[in-house]
N, C-alpha and C. Protein backbone atom coordinates (compact mmCIF):
# COMPACT_ATOMS: atom_id res chain seq x y z
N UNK A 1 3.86 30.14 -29.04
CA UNK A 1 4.04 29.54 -27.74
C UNK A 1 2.66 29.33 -27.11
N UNK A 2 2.06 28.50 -26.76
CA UNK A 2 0.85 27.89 -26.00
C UNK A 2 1.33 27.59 -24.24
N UNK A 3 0.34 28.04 -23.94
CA UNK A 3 0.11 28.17 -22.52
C UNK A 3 -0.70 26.95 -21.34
N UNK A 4 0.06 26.65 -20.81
CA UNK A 4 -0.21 24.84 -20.72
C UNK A 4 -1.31 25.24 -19.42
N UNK A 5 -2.56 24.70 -19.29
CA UNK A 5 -3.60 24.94 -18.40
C UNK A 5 -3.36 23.83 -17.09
N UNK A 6 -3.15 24.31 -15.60
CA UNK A 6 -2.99 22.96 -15.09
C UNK A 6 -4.53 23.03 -14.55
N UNK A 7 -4.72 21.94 -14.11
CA UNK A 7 -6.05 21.98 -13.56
C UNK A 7 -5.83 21.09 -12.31
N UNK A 8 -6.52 21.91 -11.07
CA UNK A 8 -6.30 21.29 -9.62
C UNK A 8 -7.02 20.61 -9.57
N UNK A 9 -6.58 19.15 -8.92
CA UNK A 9 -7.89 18.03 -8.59
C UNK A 9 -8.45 18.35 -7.04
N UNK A 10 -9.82 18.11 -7.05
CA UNK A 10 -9.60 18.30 -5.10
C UNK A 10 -9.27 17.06 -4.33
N UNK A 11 -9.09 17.59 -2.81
CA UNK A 11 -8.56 16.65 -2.27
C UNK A 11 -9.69 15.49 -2.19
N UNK A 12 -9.38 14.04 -2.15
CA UNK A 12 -10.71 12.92 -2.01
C UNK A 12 -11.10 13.05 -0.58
N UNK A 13 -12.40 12.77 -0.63
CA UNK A 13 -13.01 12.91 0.87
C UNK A 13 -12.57 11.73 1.57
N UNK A 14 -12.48 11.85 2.65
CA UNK A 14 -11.77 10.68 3.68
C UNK A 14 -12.95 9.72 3.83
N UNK A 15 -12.69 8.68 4.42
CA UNK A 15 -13.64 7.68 4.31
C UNK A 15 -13.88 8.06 5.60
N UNK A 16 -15.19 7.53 6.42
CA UNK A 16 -15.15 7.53 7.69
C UNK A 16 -14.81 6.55 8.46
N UNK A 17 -14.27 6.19 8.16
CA UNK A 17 -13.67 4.53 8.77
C UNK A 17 -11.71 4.45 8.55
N UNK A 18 -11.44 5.45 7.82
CA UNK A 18 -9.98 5.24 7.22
C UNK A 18 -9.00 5.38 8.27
N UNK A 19 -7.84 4.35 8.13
CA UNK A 19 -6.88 4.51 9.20
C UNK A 19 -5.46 5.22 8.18
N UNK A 20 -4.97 6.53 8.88
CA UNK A 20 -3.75 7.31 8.03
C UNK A 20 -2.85 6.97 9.03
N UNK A 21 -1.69 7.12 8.45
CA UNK A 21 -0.34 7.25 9.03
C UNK A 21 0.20 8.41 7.93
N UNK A 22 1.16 9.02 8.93
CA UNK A 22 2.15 9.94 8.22
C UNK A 22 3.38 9.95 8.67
N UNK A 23 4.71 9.76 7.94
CA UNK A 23 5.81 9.89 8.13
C UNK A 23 6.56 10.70 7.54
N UNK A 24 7.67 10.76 8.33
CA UNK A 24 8.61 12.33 8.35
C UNK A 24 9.88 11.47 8.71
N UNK A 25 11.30 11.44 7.86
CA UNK A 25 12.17 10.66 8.38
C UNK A 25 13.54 12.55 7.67
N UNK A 26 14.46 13.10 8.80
CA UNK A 26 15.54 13.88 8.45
C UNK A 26 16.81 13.23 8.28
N UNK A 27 17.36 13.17 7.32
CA UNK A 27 18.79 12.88 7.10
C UNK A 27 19.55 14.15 7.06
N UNK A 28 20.27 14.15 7.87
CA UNK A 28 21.37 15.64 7.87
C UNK A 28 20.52 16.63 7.84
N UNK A 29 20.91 18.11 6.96
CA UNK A 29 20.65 19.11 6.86
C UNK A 29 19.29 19.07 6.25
N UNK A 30 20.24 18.26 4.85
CA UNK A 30 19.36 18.86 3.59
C UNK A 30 18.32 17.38 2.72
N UNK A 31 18.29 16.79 3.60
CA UNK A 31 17.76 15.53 2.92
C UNK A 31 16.32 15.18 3.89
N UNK A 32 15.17 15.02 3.63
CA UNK A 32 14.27 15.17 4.05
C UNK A 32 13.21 14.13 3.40
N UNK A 33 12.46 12.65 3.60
CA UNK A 33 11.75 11.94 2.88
C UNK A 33 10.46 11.80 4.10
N UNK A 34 9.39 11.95 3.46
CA UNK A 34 8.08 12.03 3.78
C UNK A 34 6.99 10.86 3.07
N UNK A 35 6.39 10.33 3.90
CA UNK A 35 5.36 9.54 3.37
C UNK A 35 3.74 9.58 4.22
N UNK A 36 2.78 8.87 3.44
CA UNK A 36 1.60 8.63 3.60
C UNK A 36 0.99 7.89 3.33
N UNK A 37 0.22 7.00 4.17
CA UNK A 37 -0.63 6.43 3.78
C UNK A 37 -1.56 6.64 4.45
N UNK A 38 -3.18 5.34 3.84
CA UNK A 38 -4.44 5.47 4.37
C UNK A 38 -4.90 4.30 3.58
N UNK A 39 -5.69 3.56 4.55
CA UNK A 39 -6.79 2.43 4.90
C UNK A 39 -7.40 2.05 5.30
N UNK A 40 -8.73 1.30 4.44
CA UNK A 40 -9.90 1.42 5.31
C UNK A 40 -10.02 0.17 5.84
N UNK A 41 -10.97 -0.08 6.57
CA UNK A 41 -11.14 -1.35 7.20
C UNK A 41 -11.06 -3.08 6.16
N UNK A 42 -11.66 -2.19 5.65
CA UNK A 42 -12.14 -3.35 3.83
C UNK A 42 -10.81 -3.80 3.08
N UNK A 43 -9.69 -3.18 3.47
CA UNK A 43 -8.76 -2.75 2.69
C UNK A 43 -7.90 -3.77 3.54
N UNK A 44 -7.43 -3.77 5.03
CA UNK A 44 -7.05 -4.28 5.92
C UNK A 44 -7.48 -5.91 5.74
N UNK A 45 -9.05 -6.66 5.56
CA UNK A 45 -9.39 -7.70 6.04
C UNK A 45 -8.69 -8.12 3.81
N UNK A 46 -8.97 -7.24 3.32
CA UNK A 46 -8.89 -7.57 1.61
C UNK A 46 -7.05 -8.22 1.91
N UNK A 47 -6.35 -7.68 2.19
CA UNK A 47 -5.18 -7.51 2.14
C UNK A 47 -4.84 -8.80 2.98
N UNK A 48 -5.46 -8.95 4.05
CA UNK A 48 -5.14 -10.50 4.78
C UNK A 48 -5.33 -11.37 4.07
N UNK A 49 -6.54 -11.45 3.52
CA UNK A 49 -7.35 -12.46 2.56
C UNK A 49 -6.33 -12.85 1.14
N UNK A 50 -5.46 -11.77 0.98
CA UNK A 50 -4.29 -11.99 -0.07
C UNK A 50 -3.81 -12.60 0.32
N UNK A 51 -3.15 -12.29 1.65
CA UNK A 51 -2.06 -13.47 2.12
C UNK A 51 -2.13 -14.44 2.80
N UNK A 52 -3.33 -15.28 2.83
CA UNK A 52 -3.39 -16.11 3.46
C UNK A 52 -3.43 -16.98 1.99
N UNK A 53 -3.93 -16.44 1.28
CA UNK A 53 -4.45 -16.88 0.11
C UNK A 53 -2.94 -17.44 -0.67
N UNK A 54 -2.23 -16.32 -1.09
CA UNK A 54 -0.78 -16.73 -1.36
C UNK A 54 -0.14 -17.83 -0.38
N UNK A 55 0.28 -17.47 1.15
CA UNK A 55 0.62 -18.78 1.97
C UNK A 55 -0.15 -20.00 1.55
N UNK A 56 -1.72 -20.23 1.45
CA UNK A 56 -1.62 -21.49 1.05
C UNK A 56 -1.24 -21.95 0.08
N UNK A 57 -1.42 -21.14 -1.15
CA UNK A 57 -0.51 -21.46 -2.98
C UNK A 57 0.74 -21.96 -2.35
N UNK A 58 1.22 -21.26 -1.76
CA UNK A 58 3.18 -21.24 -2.12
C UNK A 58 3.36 -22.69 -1.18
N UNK A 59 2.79 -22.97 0.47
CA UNK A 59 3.16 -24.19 0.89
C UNK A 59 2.23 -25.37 0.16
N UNK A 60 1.18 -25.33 -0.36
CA UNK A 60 0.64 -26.46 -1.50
C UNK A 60 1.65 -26.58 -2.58
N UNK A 61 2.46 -25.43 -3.25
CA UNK A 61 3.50 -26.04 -4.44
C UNK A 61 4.42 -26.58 -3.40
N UNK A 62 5.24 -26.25 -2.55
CA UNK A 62 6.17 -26.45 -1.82
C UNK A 62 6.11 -27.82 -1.31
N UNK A 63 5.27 -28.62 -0.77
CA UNK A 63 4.30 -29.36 -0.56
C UNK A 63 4.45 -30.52 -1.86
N UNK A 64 4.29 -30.05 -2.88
CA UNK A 64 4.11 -30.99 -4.22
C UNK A 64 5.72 -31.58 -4.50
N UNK A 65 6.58 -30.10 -4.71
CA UNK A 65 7.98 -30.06 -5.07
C UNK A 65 8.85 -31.13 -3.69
N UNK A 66 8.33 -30.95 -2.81
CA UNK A 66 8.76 -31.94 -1.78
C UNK A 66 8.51 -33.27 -1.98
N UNK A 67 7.60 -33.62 -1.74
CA UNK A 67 7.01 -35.36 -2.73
C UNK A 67 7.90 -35.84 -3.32
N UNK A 68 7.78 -35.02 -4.73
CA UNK A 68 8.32 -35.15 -5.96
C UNK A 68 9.52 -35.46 -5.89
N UNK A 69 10.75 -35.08 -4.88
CA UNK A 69 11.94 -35.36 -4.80
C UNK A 69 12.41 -36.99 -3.62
């Protein structure tokens, strides 16, 4: 029988700029779901830059497929 080694990671250092949220939602007694997040500023303007990026893809096909008919 072998003896399984766990090894603790440490926690990552926070950014100094990072925005957290934490949630806590109780259902009844015994049901209990928890979440977390965290983001940094870079992360926020990156994430717009997706979707503006996608909105113009999707109304440029939309856009084409319209024409076309």
């Amino acid at each position: 029988m072998s003896l399984v080694q766990e090894t603790l990671l440490p926690a990552p250092l926070p950014h100094p700029e990072e925005i957290r949220s934490d949630f806590e939602m109780r259902v009844g007694k015994h049901i209990t779901m928890q979440a977390s997040a965290r983001i940094t500023p870079a992360g926020v303007i990156s994430a717009g830059i997706a979707v503006a990026v996608m909105t113009l893809a999707l109304g440029y096909a939309a856009g084409k497929i319209w024409r076309q008919t």
